[in-house]
Protein backbone atom coordinates (compact mmCIF):
# COMPACT_ATOMS: atom_id res chain seq x y z
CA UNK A 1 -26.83 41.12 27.56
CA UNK A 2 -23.68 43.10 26.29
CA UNK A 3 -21.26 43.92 29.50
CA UNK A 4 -19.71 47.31 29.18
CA UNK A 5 -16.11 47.82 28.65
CA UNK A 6 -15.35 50.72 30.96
CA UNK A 7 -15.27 50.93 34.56
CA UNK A 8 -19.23 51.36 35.37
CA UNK A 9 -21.48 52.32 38.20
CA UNK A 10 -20.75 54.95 40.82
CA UNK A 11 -17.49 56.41 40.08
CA UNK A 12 -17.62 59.52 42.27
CA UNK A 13 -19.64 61.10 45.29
CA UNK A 14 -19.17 63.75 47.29
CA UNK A 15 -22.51 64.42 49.21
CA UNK A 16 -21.46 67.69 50.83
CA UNK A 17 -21.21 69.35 47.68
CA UNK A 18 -24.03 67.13 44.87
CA UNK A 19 -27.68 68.04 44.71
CA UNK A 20 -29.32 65.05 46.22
CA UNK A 21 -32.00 63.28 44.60
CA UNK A 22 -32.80 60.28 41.82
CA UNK A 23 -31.34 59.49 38.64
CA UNK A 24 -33.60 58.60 35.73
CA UNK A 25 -31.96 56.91 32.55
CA UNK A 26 -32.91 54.51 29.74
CA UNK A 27 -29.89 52.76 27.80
CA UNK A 28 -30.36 53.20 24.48
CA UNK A 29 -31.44 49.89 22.54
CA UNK A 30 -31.77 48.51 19.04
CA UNK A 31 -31.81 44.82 18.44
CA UNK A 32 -32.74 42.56 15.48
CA UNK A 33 -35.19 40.43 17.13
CA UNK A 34 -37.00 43.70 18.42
CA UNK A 35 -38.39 44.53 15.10
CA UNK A 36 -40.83 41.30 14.83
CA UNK A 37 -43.34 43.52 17.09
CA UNK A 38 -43.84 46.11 19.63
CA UNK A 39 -43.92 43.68 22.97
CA UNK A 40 -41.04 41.09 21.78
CA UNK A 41 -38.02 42.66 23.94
CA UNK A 42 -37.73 43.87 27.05
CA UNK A 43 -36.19 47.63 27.68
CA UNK A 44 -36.07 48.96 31.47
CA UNK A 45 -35.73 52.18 32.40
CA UNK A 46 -33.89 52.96 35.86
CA UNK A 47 -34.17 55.24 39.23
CA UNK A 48 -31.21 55.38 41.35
CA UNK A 49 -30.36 57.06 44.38
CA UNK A 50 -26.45 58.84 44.85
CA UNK A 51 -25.14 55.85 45.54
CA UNK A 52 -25.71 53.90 41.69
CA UNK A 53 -28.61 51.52 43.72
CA UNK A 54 -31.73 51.18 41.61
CA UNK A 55 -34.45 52.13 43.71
CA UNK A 56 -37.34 51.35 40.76
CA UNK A 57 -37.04 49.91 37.15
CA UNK A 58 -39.66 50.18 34.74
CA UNK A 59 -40.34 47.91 32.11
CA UNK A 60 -40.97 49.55 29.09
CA UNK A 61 -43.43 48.65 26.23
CA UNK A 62 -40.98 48.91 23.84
CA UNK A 63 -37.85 50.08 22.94
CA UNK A 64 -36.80 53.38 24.14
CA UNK A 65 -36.90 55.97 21.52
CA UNK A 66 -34.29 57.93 23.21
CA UNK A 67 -35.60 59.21 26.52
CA UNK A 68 -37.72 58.90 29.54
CA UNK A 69 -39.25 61.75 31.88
CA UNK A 70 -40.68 61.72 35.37
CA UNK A 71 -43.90 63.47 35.58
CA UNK A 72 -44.55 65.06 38.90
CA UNK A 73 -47.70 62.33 39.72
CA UNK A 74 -45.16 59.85 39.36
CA UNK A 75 -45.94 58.57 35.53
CA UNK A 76 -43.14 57.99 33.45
CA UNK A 77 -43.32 59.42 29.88
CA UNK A 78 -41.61 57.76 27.31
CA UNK A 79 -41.22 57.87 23.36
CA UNK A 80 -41.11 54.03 22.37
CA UNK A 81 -39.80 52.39 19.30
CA UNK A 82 -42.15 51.57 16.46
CA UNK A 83 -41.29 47.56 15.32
CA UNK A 84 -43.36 47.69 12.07
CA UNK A 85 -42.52 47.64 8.83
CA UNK A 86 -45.78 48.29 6.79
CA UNK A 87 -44.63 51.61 6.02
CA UNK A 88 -41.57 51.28 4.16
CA UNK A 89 -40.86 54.89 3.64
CA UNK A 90 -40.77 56.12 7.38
CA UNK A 91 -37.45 56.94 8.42
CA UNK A 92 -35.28 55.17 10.75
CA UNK A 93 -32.79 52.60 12.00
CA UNK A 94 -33.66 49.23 11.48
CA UNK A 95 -32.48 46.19 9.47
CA UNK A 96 -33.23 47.37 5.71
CA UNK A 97 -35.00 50.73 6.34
CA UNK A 98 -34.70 52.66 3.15
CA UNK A 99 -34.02 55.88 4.65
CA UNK A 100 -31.85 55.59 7.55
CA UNK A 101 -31.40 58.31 10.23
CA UNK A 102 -31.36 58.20 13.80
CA UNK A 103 -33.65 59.20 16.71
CA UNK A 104 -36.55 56.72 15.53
CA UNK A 105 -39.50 56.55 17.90
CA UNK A 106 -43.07 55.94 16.66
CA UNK A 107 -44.68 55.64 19.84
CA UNK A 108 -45.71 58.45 22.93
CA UNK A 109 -46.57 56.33 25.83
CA UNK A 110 -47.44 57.18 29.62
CA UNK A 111 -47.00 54.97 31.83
CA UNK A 112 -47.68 54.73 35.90
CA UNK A 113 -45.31 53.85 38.33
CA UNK A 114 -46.53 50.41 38.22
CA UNK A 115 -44.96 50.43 34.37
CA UNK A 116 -49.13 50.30 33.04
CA UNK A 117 -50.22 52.25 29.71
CA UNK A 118 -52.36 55.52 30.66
CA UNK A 119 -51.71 56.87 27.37
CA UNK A 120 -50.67 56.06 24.25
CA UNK A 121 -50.16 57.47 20.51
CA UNK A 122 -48.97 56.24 17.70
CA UNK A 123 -47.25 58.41 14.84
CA UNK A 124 -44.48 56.55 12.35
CA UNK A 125 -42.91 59.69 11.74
CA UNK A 126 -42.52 61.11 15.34
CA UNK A 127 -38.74 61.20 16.49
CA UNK A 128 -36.42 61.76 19.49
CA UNK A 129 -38.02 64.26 21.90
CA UNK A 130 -41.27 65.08 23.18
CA UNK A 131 -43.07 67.20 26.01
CA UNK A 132 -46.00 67.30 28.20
CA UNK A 133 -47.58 70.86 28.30
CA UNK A 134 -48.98 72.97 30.98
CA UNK A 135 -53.04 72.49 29.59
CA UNK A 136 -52.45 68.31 28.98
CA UNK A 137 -51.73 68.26 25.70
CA UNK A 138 -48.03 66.51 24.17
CA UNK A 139 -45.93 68.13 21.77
CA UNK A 140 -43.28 66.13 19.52
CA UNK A 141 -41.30 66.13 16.83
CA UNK A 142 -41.95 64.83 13.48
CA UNK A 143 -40.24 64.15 9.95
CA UNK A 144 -41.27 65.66 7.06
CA UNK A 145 -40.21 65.39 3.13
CA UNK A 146 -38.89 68.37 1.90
CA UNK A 147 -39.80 69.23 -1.82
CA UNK A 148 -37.41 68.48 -4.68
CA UNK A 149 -37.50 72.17 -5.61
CA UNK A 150 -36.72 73.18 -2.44
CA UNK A 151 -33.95 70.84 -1.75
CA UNK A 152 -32.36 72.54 -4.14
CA UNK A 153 -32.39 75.77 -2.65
CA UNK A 154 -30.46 74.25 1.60
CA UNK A 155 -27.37 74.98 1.23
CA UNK A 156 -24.06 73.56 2.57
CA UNK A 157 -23.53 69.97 3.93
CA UNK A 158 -21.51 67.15 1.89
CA UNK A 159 -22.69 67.50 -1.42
CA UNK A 160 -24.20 64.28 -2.95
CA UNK A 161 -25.88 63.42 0.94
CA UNK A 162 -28.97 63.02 -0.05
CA UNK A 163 -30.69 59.68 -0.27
CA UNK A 164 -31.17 59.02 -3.80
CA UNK A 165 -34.15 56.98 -4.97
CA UNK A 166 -33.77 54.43 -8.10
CA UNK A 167 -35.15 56.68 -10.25
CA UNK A 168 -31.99 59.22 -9.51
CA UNK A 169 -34.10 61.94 -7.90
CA UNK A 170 -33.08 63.05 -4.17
CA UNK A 171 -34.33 62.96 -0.88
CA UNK A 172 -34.48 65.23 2.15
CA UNK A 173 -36.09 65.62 5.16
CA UNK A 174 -36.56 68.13 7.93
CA UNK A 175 -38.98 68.24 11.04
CA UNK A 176 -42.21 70.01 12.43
CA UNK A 177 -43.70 69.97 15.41
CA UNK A 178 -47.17 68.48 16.68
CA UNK A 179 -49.34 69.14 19.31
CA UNK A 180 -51.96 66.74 20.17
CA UNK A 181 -54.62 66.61 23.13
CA UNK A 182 -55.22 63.44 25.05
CA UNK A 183 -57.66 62.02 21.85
CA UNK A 184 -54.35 62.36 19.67
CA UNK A 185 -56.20 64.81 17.90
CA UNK A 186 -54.01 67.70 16.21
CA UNK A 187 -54.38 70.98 18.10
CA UNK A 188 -51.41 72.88 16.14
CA UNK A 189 -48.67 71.90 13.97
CA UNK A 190 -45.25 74.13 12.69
CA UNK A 191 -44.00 72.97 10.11
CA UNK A 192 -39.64 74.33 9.60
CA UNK A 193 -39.80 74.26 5.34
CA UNK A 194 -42.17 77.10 6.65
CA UNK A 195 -39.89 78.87 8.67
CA UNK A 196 -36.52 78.38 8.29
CA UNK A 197 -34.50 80.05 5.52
CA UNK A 198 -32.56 78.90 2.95
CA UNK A 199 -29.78 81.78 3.42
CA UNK A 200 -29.44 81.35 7.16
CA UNK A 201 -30.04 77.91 8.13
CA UNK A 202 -26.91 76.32 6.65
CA UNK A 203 -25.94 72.65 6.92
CA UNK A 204 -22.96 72.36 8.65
CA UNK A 205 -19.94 70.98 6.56
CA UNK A 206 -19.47 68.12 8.70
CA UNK A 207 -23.08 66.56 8.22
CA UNK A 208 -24.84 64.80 5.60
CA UNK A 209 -27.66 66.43 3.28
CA UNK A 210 -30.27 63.56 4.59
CA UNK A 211 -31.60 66.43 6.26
CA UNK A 212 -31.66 69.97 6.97
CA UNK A 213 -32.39 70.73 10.36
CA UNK A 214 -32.27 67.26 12.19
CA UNK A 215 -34.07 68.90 15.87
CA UNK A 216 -33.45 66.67 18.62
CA UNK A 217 -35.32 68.50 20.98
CA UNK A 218 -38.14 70.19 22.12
CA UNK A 219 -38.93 71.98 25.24
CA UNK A 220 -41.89 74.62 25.73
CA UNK A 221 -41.69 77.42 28.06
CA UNK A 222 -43.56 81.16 28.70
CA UNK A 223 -41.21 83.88 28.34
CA UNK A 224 -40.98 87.29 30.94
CA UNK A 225 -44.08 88.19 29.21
CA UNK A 226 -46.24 85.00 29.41
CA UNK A 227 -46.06 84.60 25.60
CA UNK A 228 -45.38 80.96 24.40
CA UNK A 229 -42.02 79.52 22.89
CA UNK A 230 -40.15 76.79 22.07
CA UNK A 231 -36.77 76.03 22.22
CA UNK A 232 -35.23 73.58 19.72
CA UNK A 233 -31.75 72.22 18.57
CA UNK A 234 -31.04 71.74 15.09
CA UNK A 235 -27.95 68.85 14.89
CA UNK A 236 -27.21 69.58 11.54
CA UNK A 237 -27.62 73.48 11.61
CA UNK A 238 -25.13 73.81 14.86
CA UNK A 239 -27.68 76.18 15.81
CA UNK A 240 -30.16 76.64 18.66
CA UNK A 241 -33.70 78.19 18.07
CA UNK A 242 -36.05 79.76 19.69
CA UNK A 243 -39.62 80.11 18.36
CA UNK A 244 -42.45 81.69 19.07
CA UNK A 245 -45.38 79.45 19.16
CA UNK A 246 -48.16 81.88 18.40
CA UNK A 247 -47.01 83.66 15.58
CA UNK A 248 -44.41 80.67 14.48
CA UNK A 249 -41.51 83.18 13.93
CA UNK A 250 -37.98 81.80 13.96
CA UNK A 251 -37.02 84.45 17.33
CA UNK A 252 -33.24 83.58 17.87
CA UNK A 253 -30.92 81.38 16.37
CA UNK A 254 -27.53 81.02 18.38
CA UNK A 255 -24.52 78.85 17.65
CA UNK A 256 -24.42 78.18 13.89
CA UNK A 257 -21.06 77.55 12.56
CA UNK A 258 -21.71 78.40 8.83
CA UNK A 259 -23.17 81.48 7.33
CA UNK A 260 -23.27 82.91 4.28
CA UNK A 261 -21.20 86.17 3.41
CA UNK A 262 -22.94 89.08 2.22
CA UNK A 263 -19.87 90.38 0.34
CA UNK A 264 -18.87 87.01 -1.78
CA UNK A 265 -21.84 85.25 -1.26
CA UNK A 266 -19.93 82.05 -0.40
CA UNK A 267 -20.41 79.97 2.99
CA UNK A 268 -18.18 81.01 5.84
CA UNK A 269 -17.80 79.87 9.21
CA UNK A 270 -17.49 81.11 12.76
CA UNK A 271 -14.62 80.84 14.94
CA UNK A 272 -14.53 77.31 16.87
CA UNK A 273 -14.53 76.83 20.54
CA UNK A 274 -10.97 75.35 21.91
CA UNK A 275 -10.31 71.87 24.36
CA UNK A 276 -8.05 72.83 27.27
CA UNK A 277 -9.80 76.48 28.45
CA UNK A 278 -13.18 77.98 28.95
CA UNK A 279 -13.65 80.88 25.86
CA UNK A 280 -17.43 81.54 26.06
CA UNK A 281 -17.40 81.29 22.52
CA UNK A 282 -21.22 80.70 21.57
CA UNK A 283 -20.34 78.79 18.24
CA UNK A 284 -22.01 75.39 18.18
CA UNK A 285 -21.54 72.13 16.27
CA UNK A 286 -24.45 69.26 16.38
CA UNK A 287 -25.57 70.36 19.62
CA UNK A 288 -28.59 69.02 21.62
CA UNK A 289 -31.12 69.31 24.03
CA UNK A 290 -31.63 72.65 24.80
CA UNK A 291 -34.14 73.90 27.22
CA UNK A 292 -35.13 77.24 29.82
CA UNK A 293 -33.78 76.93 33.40
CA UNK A 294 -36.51 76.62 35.58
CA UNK A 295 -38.00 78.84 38.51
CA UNK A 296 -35.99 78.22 41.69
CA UNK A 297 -32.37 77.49 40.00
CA UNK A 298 -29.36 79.84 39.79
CA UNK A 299 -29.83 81.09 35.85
CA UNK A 300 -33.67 80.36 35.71
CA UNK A 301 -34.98 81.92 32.24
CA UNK A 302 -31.06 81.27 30.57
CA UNK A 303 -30.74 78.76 27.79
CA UNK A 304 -28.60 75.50 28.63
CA UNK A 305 -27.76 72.84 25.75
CA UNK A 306 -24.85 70.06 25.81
CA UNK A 307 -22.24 70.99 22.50
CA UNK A 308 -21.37 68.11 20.95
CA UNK A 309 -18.14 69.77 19.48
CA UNK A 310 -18.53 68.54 16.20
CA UNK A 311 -15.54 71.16 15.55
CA UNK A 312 -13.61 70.82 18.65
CA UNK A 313 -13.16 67.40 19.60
CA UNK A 314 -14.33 67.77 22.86
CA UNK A 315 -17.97 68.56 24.37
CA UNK A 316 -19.28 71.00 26.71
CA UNK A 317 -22.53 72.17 28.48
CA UNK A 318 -23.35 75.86 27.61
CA UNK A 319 -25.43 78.32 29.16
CA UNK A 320 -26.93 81.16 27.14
CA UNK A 321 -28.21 84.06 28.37
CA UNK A 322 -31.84 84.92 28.15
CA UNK A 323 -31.40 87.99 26.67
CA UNK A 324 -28.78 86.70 23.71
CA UNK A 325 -30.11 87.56 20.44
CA UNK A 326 -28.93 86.49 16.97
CA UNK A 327 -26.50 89.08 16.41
CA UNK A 328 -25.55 88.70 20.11
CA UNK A 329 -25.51 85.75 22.03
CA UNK A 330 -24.08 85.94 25.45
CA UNK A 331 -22.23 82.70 26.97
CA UNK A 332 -23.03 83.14 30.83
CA UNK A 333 -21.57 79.74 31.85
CA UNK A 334 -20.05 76.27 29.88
CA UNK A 335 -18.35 73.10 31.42
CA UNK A 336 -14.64 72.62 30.78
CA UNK A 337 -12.28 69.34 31.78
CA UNK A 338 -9.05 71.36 30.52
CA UNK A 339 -7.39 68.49 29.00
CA UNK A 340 -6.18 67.12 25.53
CA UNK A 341 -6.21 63.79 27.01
CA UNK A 342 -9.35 61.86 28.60
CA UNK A 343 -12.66 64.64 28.68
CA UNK A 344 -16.05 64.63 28.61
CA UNK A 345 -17.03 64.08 24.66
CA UNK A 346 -19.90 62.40 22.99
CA UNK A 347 -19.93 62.96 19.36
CA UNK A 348 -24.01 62.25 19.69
CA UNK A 349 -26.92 62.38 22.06
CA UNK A 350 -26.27 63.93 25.32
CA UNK A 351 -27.94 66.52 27.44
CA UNK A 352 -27.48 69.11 30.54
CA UNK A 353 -29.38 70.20 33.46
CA UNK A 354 -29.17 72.93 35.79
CA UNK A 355 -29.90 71.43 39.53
CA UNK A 356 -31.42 73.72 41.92
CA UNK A 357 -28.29 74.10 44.31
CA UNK A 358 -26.45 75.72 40.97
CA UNK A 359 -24.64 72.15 40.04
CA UNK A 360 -25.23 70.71 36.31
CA UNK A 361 -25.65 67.33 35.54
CA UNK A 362 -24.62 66.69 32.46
CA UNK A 363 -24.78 63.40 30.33
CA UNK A 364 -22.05 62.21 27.53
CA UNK A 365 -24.55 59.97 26.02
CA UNK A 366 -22.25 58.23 23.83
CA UNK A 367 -20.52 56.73 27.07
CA UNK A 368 -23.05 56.52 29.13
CA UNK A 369 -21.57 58.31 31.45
CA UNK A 370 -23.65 60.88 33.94
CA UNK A 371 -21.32 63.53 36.01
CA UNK A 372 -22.51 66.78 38.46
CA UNK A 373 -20.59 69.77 38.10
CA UNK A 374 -20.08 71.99 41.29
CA UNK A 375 -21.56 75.53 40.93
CA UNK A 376 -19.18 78.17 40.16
CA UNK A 377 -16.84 75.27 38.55
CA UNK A 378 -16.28 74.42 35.06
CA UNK A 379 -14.56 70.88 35.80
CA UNK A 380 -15.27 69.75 39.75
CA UNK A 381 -17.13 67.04 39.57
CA UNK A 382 -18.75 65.87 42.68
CA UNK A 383 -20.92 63.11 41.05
CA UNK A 384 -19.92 60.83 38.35
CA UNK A 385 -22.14 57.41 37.63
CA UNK A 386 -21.47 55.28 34.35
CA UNK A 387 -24.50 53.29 33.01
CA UNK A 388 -23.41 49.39 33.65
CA UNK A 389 -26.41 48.10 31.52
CA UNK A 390 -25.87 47.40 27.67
CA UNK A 391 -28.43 45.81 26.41
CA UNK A 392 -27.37 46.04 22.71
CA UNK A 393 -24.26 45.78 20.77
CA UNK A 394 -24.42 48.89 18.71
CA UNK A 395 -25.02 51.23 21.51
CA UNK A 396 -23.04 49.42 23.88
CA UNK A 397 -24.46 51.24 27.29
CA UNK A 398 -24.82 54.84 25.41
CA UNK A 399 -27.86 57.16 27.13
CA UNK A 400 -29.56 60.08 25.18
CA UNK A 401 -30.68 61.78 28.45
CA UNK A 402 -30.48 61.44 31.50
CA UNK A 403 -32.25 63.62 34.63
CA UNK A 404 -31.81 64.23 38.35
CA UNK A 405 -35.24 65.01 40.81
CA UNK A 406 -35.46 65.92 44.20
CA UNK A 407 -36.54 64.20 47.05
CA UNK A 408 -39.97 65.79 46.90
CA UNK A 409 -40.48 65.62 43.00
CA UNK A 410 -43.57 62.71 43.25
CA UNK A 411 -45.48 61.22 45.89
CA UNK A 412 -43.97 57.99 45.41
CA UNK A 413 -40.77 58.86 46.23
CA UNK A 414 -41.93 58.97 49.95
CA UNK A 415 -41.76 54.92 49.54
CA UNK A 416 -38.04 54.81 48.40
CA UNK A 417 -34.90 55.87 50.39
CA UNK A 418 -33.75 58.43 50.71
CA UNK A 419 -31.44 59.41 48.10
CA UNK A 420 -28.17 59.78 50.20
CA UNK A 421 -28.50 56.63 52.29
């Protein structure tokens, strides 16, 4: 096993002032040997308490394809890594793959607390995020092919991006999503070469024309009304969405950096958030993770997504209101270290979470590193953990997500510590 290079495990704790509860996190992994089959390396994911002591590891059927959640009965769900090779035109990252992008997964698997398969499904094309619905079913995210003729039409990006076959002709792909009932039968599917639009939906001029959209999340919710949506990132657009499921209308899209000008018809962009001081300005670049604040924490119904920065150099949770539209999106609240010097950045992965005392957790991915915000603050941090696993070389400790639960989340928490001791 790779040992980190930075300082790791509990950096910081002030327990008058955190949420307390358990960590959940999976280090990222990608190894050589991994790819002979499904079962041939181990992965963990871990539960600790506030002090950085694992109270449970699971061992994980494969490789984690980004992220693990903690279902309220106590079952872990988890995307896994696919190992195969038969189909040699799935995307991914692994040792030759012929169209490489990140966020591979392949498998959905649930698992109990005992780390044993209650579910499992199997898609080669399924990627980075998932989530468990309120009737059962799953919903994830997918890669699709876009059309040559439509390629043509996505604008912006670095031109000549695509992946180019022998033949000369170009490649793209973008993503739908797919909801499937316990049978892994397909109950509905939304498919964005549907929806999005060619004179909105720019690339951003810092990312490659591999893809359009590149979602890295997905997270179902009911609106004020009880209607169904979806909330989405798109990487590549700097944009966050929000779609209604029903009627599969793009709703809101809030944070992209480019846009075309009506007047000149050439691609413009939107003013870019600064490093040292809060500005609430709602202009994103490669963000992720977005979801709805739940029911019973301060902002429930707002938006909150971690910013990569992509045109900032430096990261930051944001928190939209509910009632931003397109033309108007409202910054309520965003995380600020005020510095030029050492921040909280990750140029990749990473996610946010609202805690129900007002804090936010937040995760830089790229460093592994885990931190709680004080509410009302934009920079206290009262809880700061660094992953000390690395089980691979290339991602050298880094965690896509990771999430805090209370005390009283599952019943098998009643067999742990408590989470303060």
């Amino acid at each position: 096993m790779q040992k980190s290079f930075i300082l790791s495990g509990l950096i910081n704790y002030n327990p008058e002032k955190t949420f307390n509860g358990y960590t959940l996190y999976a280090p990222m992994q990608l190894t050589t040997q991994a790819w002979s089959g499904l079962y041939s390396e181990p992965s963990y994911a871990y539960l600790i308490d506030m002090q950085g002591n694992e109270v449970h590891t699971w061992r994980l059927p494969s490789m984690p394809g980004c992220h693990s959640v903690l279902l309220e009965n106590g079952n872990l769900l988890v995307a896994g890594i696919d190992g195969s090779r038969e189909d040699v035109n799935k995307p991914g990252t692994y040792p030759g793959a012929k169209y490489l992008m990140g966020g591979v997964a392949g498998y959905l698997f649930e698992i109990d607390w005992e780390g044993n398969i209650v579910y499992q499904h199997h898609d080669p094309y399924m990627h980075h995020d998932f989530d468990k619905l309120p009737n059962g079913n799953y919903v994830y995210l997918q890669w699709e092919e876009v059309p040559e003729e439509k390629q043509r039409k996505i604008r912006g990006g670095i031109k000549g991006t695509e992946f180019i076959e022998e033949d000369g002709a170009t490649t793209m792909f973008t993503d739908n999503f797919v909801e499937i009932n316990h049978r892994g039968e397909v109950i509905w599917e939304w498919h964005a070469i549907d929806h999005l639009d060619f004179d909105k939906d720019i690339i951003g001029p810092v990312h490659a024309r591999e893809e359009w959209s590149h979602f890295n999340g997905i997270h179902f919710f009911l609106d004020d009304k009880g209607r169904e949506k979806i909330v989405t990132t798109g990487r590549h657009l700097d944009c966050m969405y929000v779609i209604d499921k029903k009627k599969g209308e793009v709703e809101k899209r809030i944070g992209a950096y480019s846009y075309l000008d009506s007047e000149t018809g050439c691609i413009e962009h939107r003013k870019k958030t600064g490093p040292v001081i809060p500005q609430k300005i709602p202009t994103l670049g490669g963000p992720h993770a977005a979801y709805v604040i739940p029911e019973g924490c301060p902002g429930a119904g707002n938006y909150l997504l971690y910013d990569n920065g992509m045109y900032a150099d430096t990261s930051r949770a944001v928190e939209f209101s509910k009632d931003s539209t397109t033309e108007n999106p409202i910054v309520v609240w965003e995380s600020c270290q005020g510095t030029l010097g050492r921040k909280h950045y990750s140029n990749f992965i990473s996610g946010a979470q609202r805690l129900p005392n007002g804090n936010t957790l937040i995760c830089d991915g790229a460093m592994g590193r885990f931190f709680e915000l004080a509410v009302g603050t934009h920079d206290e941090v009262v809880w700061e953990f660094v992953n000390p696993h690395a089980p691979c070389k290339l991602y050298n400790g880094a965690v896509f997500r990771a999430h805090r639960y209370g005390p009283d989340h599952c019943p098998q928490f009643k067999t742990l510590p408590p989470p303060n001791k």
